[in-house]
C-alpha atoms as a PDB file:
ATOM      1  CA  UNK A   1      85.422  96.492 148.493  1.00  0.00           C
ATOM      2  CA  UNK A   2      85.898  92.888 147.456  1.00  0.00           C
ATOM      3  CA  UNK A   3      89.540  91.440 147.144  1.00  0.00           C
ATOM      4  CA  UNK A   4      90.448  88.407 145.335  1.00  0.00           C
ATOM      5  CA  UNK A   5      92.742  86.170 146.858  1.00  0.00           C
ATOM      6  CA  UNK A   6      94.236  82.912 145.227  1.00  0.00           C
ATOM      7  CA  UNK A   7      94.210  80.133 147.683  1.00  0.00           C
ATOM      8  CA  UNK A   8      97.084  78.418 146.204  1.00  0.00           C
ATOM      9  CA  UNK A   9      99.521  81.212 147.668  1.00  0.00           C
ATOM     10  CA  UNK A  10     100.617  83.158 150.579  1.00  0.00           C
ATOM     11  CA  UNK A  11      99.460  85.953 151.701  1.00  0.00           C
ATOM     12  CA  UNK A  12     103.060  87.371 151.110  1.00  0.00           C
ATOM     13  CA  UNK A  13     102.897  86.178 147.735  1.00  0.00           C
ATOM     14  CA  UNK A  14      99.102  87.452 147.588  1.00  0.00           C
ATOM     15  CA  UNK A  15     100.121  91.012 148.338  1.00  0.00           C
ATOM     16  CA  UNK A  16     102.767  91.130 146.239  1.00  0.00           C
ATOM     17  CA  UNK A  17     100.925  90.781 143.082  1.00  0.00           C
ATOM     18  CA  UNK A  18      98.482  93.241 143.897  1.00  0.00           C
ATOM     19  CA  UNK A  19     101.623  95.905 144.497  1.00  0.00           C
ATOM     20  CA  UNK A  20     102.916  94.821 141.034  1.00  0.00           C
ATOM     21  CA  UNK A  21      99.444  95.383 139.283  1.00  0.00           C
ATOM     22  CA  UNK A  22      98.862  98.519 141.417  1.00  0.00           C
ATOM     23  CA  UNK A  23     102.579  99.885 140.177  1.00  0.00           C
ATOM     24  CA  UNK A  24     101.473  98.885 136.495  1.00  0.00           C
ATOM     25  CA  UNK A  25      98.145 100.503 136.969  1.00  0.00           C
ATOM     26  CA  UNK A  26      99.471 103.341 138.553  1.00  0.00           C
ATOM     27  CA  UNK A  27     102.311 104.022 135.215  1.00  0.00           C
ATOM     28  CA  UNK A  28      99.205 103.388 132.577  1.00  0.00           C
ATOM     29  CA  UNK A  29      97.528 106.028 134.468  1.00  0.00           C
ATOM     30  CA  UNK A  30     100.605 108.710 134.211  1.00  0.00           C
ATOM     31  CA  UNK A  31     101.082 107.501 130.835  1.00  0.00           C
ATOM     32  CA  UNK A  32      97.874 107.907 129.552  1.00  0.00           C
ATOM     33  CA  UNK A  33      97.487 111.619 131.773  1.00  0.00           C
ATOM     34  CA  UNK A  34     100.149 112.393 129.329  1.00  0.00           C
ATOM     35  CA  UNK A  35      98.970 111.547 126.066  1.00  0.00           C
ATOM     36  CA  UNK A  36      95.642 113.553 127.043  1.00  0.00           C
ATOM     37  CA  UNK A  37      97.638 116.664 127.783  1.00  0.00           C
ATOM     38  CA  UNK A  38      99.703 115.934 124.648  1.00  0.00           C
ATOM     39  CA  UNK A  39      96.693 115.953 122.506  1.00  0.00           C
ATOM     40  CA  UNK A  40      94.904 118.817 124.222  1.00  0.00           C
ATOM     41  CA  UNK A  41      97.949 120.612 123.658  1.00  0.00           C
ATOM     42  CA  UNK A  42      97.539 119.729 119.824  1.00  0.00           C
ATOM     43  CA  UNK A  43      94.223 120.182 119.607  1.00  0.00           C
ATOM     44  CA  UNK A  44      94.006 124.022 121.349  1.00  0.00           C
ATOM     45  CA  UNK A  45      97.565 124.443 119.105  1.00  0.00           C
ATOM     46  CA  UNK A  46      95.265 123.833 115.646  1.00  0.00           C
ATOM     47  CA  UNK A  47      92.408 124.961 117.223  1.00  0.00           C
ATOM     48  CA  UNK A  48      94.501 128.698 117.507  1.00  0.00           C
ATOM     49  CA  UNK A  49      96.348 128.424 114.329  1.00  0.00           C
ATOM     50  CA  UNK A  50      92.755 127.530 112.223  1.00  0.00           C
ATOM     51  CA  UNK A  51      91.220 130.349 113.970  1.00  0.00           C
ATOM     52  CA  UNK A  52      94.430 132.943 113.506  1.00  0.00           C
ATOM     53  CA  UNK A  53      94.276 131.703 109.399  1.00  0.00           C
ATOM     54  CA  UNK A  54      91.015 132.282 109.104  1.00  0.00           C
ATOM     55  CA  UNK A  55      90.401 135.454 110.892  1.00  0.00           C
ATOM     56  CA  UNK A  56      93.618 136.821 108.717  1.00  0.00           C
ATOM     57  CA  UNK A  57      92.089 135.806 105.451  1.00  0.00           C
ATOM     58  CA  UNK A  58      88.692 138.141 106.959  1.00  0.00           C
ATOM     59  CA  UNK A  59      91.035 141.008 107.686  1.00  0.00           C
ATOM     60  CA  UNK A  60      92.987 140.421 104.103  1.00  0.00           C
ATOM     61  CA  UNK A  61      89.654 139.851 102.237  1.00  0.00           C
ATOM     62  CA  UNK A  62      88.138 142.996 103.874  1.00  0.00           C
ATOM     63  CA  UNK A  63      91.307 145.068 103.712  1.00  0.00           C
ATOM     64  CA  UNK A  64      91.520 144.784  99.779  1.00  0.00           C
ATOM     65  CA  UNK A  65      87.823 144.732  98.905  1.00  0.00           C
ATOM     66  CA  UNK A  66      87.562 147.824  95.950  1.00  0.00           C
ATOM     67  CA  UNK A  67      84.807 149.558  95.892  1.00  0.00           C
ATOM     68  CA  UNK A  68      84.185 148.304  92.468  1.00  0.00           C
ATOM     69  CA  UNK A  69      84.063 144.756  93.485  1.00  0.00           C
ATOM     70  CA  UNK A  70      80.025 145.388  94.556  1.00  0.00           C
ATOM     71  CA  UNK A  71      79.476 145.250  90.790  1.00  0.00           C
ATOM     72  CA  UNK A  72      80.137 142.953  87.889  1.00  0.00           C
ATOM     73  CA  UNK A  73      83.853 144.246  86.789  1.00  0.00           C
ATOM     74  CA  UNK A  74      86.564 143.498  84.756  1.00  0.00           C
ATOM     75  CA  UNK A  75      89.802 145.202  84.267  1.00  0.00           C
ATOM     76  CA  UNK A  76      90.598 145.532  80.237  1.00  0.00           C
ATOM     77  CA  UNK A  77      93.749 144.134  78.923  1.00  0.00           C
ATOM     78  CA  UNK A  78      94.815 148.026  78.683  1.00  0.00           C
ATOM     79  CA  UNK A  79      94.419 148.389  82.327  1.00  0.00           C
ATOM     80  CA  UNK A  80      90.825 150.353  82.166  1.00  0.00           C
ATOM     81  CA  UNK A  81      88.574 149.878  84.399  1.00  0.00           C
ATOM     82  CA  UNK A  82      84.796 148.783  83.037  1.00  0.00           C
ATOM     83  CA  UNK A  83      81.905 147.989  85.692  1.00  0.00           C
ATOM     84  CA  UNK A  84      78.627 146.627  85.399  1.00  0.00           C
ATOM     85  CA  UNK A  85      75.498 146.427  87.241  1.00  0.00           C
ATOM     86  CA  UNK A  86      73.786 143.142  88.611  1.00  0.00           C
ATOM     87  CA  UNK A  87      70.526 143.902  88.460  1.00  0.00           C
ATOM     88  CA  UNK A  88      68.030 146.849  87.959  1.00  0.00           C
ATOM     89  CA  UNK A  89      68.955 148.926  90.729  1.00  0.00           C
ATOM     90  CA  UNK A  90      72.662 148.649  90.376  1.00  0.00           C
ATOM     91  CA  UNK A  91      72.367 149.962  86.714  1.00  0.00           C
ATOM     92  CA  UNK A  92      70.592 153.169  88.287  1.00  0.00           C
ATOM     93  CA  UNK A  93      73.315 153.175  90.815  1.00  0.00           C
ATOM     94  CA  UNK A  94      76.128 153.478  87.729  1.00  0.00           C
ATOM     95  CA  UNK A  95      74.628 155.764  85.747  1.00  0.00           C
ATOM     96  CA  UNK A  96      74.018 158.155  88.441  1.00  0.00           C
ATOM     97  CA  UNK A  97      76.869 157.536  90.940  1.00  0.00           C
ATOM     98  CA  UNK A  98      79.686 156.127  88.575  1.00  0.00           C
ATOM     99  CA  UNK A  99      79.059 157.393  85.149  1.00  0.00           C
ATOM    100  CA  UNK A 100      81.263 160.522  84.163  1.00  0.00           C
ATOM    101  CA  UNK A 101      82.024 162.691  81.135  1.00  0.00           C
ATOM    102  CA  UNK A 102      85.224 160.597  80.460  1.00  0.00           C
ATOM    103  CA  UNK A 103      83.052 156.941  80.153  1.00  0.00           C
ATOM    104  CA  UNK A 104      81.388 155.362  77.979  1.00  0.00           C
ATOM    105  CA  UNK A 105      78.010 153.816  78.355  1.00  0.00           C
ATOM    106  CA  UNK A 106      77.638 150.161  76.810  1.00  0.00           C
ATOM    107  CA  UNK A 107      74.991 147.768  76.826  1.00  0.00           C
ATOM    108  CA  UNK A 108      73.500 144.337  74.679  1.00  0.00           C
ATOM    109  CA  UNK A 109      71.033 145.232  72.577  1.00  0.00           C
ATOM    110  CA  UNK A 110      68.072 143.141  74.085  1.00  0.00           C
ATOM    111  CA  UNK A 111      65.792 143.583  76.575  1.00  0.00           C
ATOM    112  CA  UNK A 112      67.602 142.522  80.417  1.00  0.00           C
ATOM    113  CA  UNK A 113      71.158 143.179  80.289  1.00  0.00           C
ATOM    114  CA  UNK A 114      73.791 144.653  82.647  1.00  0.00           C
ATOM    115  CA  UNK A 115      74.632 148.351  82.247  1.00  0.00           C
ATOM    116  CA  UNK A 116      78.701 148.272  81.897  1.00  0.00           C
ATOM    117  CA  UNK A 117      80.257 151.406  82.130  1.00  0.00           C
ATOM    118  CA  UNK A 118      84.196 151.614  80.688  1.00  0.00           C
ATOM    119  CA  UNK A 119      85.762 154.418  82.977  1.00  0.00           C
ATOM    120  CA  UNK A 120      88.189 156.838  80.668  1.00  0.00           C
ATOM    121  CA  UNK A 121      86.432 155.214  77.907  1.00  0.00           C
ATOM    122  CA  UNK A 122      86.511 158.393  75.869  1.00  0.00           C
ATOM    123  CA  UNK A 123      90.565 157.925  75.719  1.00  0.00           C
ATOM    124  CA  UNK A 124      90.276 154.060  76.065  1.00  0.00           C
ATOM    125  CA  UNK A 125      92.262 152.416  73.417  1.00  0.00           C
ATOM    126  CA  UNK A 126      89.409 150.638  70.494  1.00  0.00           C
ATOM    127  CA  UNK A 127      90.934 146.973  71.735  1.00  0.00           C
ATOM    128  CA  UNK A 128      89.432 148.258  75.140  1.00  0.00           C
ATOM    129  CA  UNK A 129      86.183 149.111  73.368  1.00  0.00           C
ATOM    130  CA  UNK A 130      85.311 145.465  71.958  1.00  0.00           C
ATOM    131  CA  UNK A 131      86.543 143.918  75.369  1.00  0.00           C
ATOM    132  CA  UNK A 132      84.059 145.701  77.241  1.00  0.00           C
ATOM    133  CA  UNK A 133      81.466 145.531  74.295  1.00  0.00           C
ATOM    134  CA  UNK A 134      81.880 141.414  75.077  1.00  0.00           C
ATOM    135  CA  UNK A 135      81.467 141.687  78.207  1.00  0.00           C
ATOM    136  CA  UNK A 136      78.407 143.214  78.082  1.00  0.00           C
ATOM    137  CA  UNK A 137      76.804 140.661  75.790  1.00  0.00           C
ATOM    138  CA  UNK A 138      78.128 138.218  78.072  1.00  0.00           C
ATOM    139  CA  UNK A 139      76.103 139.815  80.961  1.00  0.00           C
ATOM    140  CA  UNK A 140      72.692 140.231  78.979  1.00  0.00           C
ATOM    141  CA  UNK A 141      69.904 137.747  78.356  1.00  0.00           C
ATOM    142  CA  UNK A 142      71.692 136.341  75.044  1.00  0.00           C
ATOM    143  CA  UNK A 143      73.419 134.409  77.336  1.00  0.00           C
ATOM    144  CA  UNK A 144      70.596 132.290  79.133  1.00  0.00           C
ATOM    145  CA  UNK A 145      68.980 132.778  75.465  1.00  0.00           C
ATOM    146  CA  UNK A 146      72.106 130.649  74.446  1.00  0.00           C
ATOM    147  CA  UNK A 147      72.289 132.835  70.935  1.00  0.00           C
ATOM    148  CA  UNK A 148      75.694 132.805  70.783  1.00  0.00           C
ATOM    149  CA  UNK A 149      76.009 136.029  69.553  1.00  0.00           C
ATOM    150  CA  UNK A 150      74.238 139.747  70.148  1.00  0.00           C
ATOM    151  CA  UNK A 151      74.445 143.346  69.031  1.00  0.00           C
ATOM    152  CA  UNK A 152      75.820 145.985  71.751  1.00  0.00           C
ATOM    153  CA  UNK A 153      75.951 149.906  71.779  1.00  0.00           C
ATOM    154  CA  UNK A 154      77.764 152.392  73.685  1.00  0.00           C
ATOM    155  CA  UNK A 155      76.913 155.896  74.601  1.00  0.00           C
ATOM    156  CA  UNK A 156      78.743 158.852  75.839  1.00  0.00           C
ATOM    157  CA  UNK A 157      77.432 160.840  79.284  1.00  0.00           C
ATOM    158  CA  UNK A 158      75.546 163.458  77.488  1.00  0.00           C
ATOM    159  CA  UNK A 159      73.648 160.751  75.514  1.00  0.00           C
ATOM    160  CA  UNK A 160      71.891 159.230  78.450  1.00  0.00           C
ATOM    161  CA  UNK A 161      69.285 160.595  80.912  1.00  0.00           C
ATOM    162  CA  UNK A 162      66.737 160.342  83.230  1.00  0.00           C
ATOM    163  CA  UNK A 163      64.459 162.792  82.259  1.00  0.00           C
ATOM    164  CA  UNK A 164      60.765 161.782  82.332  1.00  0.00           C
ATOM    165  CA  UNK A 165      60.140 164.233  79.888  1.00  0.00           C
ATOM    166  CA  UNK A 166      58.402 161.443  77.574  1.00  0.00           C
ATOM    167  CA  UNK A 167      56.925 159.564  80.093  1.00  0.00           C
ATOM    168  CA  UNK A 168      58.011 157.698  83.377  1.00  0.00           C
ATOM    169  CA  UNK A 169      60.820 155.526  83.175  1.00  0.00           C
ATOM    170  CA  UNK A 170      61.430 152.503  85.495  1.00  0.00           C
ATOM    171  CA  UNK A 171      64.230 151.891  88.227  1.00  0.00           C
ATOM    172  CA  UNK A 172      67.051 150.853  85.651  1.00  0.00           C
ATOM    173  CA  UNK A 173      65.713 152.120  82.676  1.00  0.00           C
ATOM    174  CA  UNK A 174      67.499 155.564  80.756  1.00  0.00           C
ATOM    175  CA  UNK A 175      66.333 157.704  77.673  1.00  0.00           C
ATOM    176  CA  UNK A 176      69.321 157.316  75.165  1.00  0.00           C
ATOM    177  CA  UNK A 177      69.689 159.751  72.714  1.00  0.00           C
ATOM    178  CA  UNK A 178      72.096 160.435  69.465  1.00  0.00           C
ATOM    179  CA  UNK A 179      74.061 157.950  66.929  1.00  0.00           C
ATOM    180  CA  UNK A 180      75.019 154.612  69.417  1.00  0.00           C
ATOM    181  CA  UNK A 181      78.378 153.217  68.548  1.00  0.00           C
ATOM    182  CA  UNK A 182      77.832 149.525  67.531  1.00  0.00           C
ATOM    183  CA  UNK A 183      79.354 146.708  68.240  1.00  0.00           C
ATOM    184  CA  UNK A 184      78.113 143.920  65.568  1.00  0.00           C
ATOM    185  CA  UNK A 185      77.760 139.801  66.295  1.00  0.00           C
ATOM    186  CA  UNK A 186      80.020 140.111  69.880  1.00  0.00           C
ATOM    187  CA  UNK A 187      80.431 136.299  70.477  1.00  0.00           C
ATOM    188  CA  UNK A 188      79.533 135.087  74.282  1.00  0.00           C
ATOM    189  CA  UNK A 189      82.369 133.882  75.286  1.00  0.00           C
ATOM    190  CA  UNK A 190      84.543 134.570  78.794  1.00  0.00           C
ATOM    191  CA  UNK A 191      87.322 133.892  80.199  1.00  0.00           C
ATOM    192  CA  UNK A 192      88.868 132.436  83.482  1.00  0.00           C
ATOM    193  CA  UNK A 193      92.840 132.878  84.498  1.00  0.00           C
ATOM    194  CA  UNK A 194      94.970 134.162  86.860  1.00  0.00           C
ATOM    195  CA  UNK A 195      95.750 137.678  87.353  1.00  0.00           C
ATOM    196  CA  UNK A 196      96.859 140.836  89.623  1.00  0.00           C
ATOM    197  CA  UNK A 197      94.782 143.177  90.278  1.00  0.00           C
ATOM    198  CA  UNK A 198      96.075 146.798  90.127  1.00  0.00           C
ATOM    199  CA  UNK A 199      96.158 148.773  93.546  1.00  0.00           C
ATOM    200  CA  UNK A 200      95.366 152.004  93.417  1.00  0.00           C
ATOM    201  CA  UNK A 201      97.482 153.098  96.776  1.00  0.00           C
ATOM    202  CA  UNK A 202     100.844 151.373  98.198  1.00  0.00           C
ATOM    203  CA  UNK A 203     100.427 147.655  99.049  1.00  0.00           C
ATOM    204  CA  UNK A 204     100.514 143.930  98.143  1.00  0.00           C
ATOM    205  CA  UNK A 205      99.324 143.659  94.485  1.00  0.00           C
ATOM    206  CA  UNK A 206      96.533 140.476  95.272  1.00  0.00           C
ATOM    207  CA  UNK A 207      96.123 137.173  92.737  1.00  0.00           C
ATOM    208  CA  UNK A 208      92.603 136.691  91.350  1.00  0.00           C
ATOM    209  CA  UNK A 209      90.297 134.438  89.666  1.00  0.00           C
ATOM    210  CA  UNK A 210      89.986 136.929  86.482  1.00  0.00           C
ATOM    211  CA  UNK A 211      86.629 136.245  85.214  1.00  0.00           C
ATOM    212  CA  UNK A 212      87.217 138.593  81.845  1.00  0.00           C
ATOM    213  CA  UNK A 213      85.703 138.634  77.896  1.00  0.00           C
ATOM    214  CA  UNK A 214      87.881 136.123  76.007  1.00  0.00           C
ATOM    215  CA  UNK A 215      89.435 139.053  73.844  1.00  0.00           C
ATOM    216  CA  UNK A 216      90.993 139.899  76.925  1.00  0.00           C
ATOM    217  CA  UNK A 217      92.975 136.942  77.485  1.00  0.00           C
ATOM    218  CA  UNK A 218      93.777 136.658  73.641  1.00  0.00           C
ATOM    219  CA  UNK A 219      95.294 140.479  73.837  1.00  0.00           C
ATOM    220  CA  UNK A 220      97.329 139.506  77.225  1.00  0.00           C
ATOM    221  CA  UNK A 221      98.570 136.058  75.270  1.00  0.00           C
ATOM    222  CA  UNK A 222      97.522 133.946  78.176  1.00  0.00           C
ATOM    223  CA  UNK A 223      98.043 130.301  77.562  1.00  0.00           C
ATOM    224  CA  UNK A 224      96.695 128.792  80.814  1.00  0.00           C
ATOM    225  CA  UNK A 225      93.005 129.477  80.884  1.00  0.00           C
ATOM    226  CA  UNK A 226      89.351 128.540  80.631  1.00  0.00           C
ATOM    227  CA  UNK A 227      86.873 129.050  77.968  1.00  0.00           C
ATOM    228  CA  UNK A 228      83.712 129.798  79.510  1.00  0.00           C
ATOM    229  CA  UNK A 229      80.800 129.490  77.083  1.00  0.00           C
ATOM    230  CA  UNK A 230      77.041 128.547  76.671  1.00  0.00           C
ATOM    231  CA  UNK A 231      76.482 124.935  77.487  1.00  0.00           C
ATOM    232  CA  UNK A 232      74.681 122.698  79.658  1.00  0.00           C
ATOM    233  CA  UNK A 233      76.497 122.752  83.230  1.00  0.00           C
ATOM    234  CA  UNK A 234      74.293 124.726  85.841  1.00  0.00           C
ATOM    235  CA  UNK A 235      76.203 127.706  87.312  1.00  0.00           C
ATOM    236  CA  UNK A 236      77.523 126.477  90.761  1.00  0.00           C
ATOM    237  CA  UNK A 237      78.947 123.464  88.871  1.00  0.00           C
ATOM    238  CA  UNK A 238      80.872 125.627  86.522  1.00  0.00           C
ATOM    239  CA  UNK A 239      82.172 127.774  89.674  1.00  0.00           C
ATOM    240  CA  UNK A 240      83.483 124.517  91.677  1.00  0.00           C
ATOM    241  CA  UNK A 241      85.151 123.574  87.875  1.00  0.00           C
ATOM    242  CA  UNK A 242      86.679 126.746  87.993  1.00  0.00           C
ATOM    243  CA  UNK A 243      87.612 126.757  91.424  1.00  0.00           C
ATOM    244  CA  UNK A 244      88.974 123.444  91.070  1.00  0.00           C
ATOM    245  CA  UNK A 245      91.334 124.218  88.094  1.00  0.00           C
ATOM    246  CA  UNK A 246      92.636 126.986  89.889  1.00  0.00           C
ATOM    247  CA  UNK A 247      93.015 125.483  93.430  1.00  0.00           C
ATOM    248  CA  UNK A 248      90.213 127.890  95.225  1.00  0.00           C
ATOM    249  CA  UNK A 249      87.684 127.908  97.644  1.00  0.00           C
ATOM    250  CA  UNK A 250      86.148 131.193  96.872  1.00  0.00           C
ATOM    251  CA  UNK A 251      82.872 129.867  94.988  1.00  0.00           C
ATOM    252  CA  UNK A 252      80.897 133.090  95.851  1.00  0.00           C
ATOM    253  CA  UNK A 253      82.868 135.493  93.966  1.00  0.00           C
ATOM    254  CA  UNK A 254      82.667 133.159  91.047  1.00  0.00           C
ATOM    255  CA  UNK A 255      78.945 132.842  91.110  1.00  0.00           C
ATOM    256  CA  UNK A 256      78.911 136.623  91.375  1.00  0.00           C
ATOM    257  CA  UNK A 257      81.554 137.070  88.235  1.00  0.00           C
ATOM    258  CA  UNK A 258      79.598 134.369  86.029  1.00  0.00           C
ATOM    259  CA  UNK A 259      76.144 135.269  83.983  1.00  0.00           C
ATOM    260  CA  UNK A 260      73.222 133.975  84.661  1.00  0.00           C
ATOM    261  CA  UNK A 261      72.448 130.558  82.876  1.00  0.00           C
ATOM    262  CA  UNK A 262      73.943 127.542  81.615  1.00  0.00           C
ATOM    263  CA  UNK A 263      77.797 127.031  80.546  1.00  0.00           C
ATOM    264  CA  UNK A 264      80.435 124.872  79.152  1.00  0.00           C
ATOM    265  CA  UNK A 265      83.934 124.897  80.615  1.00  0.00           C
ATOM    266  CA  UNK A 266      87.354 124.429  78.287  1.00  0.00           C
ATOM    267  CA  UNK A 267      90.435 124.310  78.981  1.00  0.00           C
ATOM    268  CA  UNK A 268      93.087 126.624  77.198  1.00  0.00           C
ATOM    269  CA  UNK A 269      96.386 125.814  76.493  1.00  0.00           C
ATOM    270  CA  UNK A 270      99.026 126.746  73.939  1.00  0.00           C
ATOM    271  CA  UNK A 271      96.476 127.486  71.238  1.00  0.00           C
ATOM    272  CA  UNK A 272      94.836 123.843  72.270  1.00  0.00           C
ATOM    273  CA  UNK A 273      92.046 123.148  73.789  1.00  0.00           C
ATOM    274  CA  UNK A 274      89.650 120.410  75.808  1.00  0.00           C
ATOM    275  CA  UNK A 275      86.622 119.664  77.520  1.00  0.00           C
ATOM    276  CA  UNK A 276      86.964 120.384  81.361  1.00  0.00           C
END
């Protein structure tokens, strides 16, 4: 251990220092034991409460997760409940699982769209009718088509089948028999806003991104909304637009809700509107 000593004092005067920069070392050293502790206390404090947030927003997300909420679905300004399937093997899925005597069977009339069934449709109010009827153009291949507008049909139970009778039919495909009920020229155009979502048993009635047919929000008079149309924006930039207007982080549910394809985003207001 080396020791420097200046010359020019005494060796009183020597040691004397070194106790005064020992004694200054020595209160840096419980100061800065402190601050550590401090901050480790901080850090393990938001460490806890980040992990405690998050793991309640799993529980919260998982506790209120419908079953419906597997498929494309909307819930009509009349408080119906429609459903639609996502691909090919969810539209089997509805039309044997989901599809009772009560619905109603709609669907674009084009080759690739999304089976939507309207539960109760039977007894559905006709405002109901047209909602769902948009939303199923909405989810068809008019929509990466951009056409703007398409034709859609709806069925009742009876009317649709399975039976290979007339040849094999593919995973997604149905024989549809009888008069259709047509829908003529249903414009593509959705919807974002804000909305409850009914619960079916007792509990907290959750806010949602509603991503619905823009007849919807006309027959609900919302005023703070977004147009969602055809357009040039790829689909996870329309998501973080929508997200974004409504102060949300949950992109994947809105890249499930949206169609496949390109879009536009406007902003509704009190009859107004501009580019978003």
């Amino acid at each position: 251990m080396k020791v420097k000593i200046d010359l020019t004092k005494s060796a009183q005067d020597n040691a004397k220092d070194y106790f005064e920069r020992a004694k200054k070392a020595r209160h840096k050293k419980i100061g800065a034991q402190a601050t550590i502790k401090d901050l480790e206390k901080r850090l393990k404090s938001r460490e806890i409460e980040a992990y405690a947030k998050q793991k309640k927003n799993e529980v919260r997300e998982i506790a209120k997760k419908e079953w419906y909420e597997k498929f494309r679905w909307f819930f009509t300004s009349s408080g119906e409940l429609a459903i639609g399937g996502r691909d090919a093997m969810q539209n089997e899925t509805l039309n044997s699982k989901y599809f009772e005597d009560n619905d109603l069977f709609f669907h674009a009339d084009i080759f690739g769209a999304s089976v939507v069934i309207l539960k109760n449709g039977k007894n559905s109010p006709a405002g109901a009718r047209m909602e769902v009827a948009q939303f199923a153009a909405c989810h068809s291949r008019a929509w990466e088509q951009a056409t703007g507008i398409v034709n859609v049909y709806a069925m009742r139970r009876e009317q649709v089948s399975k039976s290979k009778a007339r040849g094999s039919l593919g995973t997604g495909s149905f024989l549809l028999e009888g008069e259709r009920e047509w829908y003529r020229n249903m414009p593509l155009e959705l919807s974002a806003f804000e909305r409850q979502k009914p619960v079916a048993n007792e509990g907290e009635a959750q806010t949602y991104i509603a991503i619905n047919p823009a007849l919807t929000r006309d027959a609900l008079g919302i005023t703070r909304s977004l147009s969602i149309t055809s357009g040039n924006s790829k689909k996870s930039d329309a998501a973080k637009k929508i997200a974004s207007f409504f102060k949300s982080d949950n992109i994947d549910y809105l890249m499930q809700a949206l169609p496949a394809g390109k879009f536009s985003i406007v902003q509704k207001a009190n009859a107004s509107s501009k580019s978003f």
